[in-house]
Protein backbone atom coordinates (compact mmCIF):
# COMPACT_ATOMS: atom_id res chain seq x y z
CA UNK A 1 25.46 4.50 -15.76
CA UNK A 2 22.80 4.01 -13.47
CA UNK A 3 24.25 1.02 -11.71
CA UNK A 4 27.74 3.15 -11.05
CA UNK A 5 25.09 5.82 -9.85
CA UNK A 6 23.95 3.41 -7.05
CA UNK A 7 26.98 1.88 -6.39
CA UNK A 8 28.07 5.36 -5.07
CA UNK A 9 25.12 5.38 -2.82
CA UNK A 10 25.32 4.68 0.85
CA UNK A 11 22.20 3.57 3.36
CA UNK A 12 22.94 4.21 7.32
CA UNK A 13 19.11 2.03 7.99
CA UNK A 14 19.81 -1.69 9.14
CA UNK A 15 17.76 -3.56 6.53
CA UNK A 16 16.93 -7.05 7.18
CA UNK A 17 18.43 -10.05 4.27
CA UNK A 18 14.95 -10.43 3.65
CA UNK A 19 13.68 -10.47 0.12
CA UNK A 20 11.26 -7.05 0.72
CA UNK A 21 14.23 -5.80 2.78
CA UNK A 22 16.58 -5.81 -0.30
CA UNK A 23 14.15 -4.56 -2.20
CA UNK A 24 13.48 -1.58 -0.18
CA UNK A 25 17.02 -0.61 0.29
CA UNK A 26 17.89 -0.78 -3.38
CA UNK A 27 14.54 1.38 -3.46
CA UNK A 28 16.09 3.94 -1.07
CA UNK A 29 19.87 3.56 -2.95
CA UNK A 30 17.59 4.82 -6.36
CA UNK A 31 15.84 7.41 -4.70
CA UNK A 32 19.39 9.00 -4.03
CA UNK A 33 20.01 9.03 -7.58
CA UNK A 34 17.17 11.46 -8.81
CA UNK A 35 19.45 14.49 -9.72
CA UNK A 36 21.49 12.37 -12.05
CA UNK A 37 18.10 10.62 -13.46
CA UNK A 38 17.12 14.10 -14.01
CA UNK A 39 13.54 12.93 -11.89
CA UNK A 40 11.13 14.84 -9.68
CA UNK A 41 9.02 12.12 -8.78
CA UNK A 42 9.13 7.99 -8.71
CA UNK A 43 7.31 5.09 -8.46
CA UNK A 44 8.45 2.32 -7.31
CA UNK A 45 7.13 -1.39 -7.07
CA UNK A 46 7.88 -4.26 -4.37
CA UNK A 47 6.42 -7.74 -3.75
CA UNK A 48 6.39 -9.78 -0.52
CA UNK A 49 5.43 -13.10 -1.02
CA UNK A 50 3.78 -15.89 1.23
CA UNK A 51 0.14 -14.72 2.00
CA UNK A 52 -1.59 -17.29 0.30
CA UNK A 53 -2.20 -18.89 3.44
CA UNK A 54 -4.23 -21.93 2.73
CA UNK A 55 -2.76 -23.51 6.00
CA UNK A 56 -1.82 -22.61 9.18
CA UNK A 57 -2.01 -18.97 8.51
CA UNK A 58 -1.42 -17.85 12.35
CA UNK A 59 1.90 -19.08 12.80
CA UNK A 60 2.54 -17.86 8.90
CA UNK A 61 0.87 -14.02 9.17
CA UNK A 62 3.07 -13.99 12.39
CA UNK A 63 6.46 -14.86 10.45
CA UNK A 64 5.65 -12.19 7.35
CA UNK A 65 4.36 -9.31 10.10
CA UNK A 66 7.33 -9.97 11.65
CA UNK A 67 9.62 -9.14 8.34
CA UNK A 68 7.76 -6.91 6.50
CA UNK A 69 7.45 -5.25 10.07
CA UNK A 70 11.38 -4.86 10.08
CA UNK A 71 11.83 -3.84 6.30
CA UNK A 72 9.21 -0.73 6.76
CA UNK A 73 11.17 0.03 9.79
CA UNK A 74 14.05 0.44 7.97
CA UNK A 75 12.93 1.95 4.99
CA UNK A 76 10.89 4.21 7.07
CA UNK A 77 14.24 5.34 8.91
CA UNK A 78 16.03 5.33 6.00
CA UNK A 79 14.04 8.22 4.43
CA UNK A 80 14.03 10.53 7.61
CA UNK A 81 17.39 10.21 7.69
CA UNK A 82 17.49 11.24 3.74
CA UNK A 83 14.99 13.74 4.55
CA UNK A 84 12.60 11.80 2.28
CA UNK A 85 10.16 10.86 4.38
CA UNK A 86 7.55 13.82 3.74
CA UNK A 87 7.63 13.45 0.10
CA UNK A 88 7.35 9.64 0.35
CA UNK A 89 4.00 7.66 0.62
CA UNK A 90 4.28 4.08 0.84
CA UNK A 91 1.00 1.61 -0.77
CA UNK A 92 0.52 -1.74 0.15
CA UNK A 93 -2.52 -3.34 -1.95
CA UNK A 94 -3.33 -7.21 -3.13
CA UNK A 95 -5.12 -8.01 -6.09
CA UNK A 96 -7.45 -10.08 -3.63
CA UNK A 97 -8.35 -10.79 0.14
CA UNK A 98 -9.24 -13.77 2.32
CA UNK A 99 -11.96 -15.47 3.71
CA UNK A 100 -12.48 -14.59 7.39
CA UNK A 101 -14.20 -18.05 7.96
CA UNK A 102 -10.81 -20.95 8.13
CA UNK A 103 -10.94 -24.29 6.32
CA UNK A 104 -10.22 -27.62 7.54
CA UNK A 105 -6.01 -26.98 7.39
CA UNK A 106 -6.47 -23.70 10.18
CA UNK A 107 -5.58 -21.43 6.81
CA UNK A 108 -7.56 -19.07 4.55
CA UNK A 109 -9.28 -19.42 1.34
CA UNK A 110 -9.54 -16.89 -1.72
CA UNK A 111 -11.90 -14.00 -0.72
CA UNK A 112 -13.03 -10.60 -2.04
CA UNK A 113 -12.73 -7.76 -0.08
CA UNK A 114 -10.42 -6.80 2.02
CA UNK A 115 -8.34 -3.91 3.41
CA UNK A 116 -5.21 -2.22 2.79
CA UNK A 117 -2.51 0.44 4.26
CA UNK A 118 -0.87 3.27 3.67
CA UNK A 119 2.25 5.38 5.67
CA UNK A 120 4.39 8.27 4.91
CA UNK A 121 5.38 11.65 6.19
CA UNK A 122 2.35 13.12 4.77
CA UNK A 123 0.02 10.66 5.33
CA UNK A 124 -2.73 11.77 7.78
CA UNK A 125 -2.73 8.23 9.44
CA UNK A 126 -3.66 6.71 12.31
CA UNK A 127 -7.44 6.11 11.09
CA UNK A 128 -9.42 3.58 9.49
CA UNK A 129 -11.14 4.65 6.44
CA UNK A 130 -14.00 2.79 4.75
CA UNK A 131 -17.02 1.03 5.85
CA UNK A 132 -16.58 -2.04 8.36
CA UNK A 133 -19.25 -4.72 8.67
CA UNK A 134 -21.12 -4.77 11.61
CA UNK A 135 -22.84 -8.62 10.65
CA UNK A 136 -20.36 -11.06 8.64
CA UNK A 137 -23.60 -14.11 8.26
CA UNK A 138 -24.68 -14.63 4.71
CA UNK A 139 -28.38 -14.07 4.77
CA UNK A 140 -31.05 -12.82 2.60
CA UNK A 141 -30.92 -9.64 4.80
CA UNK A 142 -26.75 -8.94 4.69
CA UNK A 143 -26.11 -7.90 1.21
CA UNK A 144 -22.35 -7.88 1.49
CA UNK A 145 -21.71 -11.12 3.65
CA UNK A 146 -20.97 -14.40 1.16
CA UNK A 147 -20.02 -17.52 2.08
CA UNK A 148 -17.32 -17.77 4.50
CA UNK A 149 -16.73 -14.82 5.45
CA UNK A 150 -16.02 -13.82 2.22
CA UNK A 151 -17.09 -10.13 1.91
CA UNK A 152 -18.27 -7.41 -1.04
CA UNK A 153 -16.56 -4.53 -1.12
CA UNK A 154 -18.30 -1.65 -0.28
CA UNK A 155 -15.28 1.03 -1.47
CA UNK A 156 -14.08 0.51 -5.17
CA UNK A 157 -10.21 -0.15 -5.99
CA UNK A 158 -10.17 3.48 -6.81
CA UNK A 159 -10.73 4.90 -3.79
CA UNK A 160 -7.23 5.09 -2.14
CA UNK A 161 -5.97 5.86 -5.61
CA UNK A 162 -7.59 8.88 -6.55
CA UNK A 163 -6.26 10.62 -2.96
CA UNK A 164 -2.74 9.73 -3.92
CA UNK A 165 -2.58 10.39 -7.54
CA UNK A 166 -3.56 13.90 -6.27
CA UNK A 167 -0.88 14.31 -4.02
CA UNK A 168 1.57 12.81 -6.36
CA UNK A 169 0.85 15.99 -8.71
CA UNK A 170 -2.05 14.55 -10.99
CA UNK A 171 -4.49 17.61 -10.55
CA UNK A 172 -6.17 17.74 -13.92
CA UNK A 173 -9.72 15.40 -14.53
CA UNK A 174 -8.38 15.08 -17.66
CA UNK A 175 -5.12 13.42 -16.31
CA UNK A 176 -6.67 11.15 -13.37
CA UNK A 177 -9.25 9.63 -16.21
CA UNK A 178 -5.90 8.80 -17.88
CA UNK A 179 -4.64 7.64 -14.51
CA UNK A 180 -7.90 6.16 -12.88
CA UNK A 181 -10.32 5.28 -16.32
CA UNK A 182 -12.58 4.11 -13.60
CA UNK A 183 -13.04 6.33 -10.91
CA UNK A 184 -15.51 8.66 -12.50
CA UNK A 185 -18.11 5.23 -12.15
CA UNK A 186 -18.04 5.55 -8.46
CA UNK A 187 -19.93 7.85 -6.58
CA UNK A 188 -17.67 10.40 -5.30
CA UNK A 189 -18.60 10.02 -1.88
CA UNK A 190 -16.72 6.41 -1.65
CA UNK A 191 -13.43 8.20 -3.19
CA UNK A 192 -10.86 9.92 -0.84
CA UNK A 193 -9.04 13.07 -1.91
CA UNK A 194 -6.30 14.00 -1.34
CA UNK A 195 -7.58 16.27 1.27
CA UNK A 196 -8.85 12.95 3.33
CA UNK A 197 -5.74 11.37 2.60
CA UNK A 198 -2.81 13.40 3.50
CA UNK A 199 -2.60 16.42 5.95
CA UNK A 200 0.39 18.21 3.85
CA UNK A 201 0.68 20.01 0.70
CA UNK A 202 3.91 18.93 -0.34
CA UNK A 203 4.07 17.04 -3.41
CA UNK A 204 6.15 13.95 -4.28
CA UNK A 205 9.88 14.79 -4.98
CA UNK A 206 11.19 11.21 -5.28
């Protein structure tokens, strides 16, 4: 049923033959079917491979930019065009970062922390949220450089989270301990709300 759901979809957005551009369109061709899922709100997961840049991660970064650049354009148009785009907030998160130091193949080795990003309608955007380093040396006097560049994190995982499980309607501290067991560990002043997070009150609808 759901398949003849989305086969009776349409998209008007030019969305590159790239594997995260298929991916978001079939993401936008499901969001169309809420009213027959009987849904308010979604989540949806994507991957986009290839960051593991152990070599020659200029000319590689340049090539994904490039198409995950494209697919976000389209999805982005996509959902203004489905009048989606308010009630849509897009998360883009790795389980792990990079070293900012290269090795010997002009790549990137396995690091720690690192940043993320985060768009939608009713995303108050155009910042940069968090703590940046201001001296990237391990020394006895830096207690968040390592080796290589490699560098503690100074926000937890939590910390976008907590701002967008608000805004997707989890209001209760009973739910986001459900949600986020381990937010309440972190101080609250390196958590964003949803207050820091988004400039609208309008809730997730799909």
């Amino acid at each position: 049923q759901l398949k003849t759901e989305v086969d009776n979809t349409s998209v008007t957005a030019a969305f590159p033959d790239s594997g995260i551009g298929r991916q978001l369109q079939m993401v936008s061709r499901i969001m169309q079917t809420r009213q027959a899922r009987g849904v308010k709100r979604d989540i949806f997961y994507v991957t986009d491979g290839g960051y593991d840049t152990h070599a020659d991660v200029d000319i590689n970064l340049v090539e994904n930019f490039a198409t995950i650049d494209a697919a976000l354009n389209a999805f982005v148009s996509e959902m203004k065009t489905l009048n989606l785009w308010d009630s849509t907030t897009v998360v883009q998160f790795s389980e792990f970062a990079r070293t900012l130091d290269p090795n010997t193949g002009d790549g990137s080795d396995h690091g720690w922390g690192g940043i993320h990003f985060m768009l939608g309608g009713s995303v108050n955007g155009g910042k940069v949220l968090g703590s940046y380093p201001d001296d990237f040396v391990q020394s006895p006097t830096n207690p968040i450089a390592l080796s290589r560049g490699r560098m503690i994190p100074t926000h937890p995982w939590d910390a976008m989270w907590l701002g967008t499980a608000e805004w997707f309607g989890i209001k209760t501290q009973a739910d986001l301990n459900k949600v986020l067991p381990m937010h309440k560990n972190f101080d609250p002043s390196l958590l964003y709300a949803e207050s820091d997070l988004f400039v609208a009150s309008e809730t997730a609808t799909a």
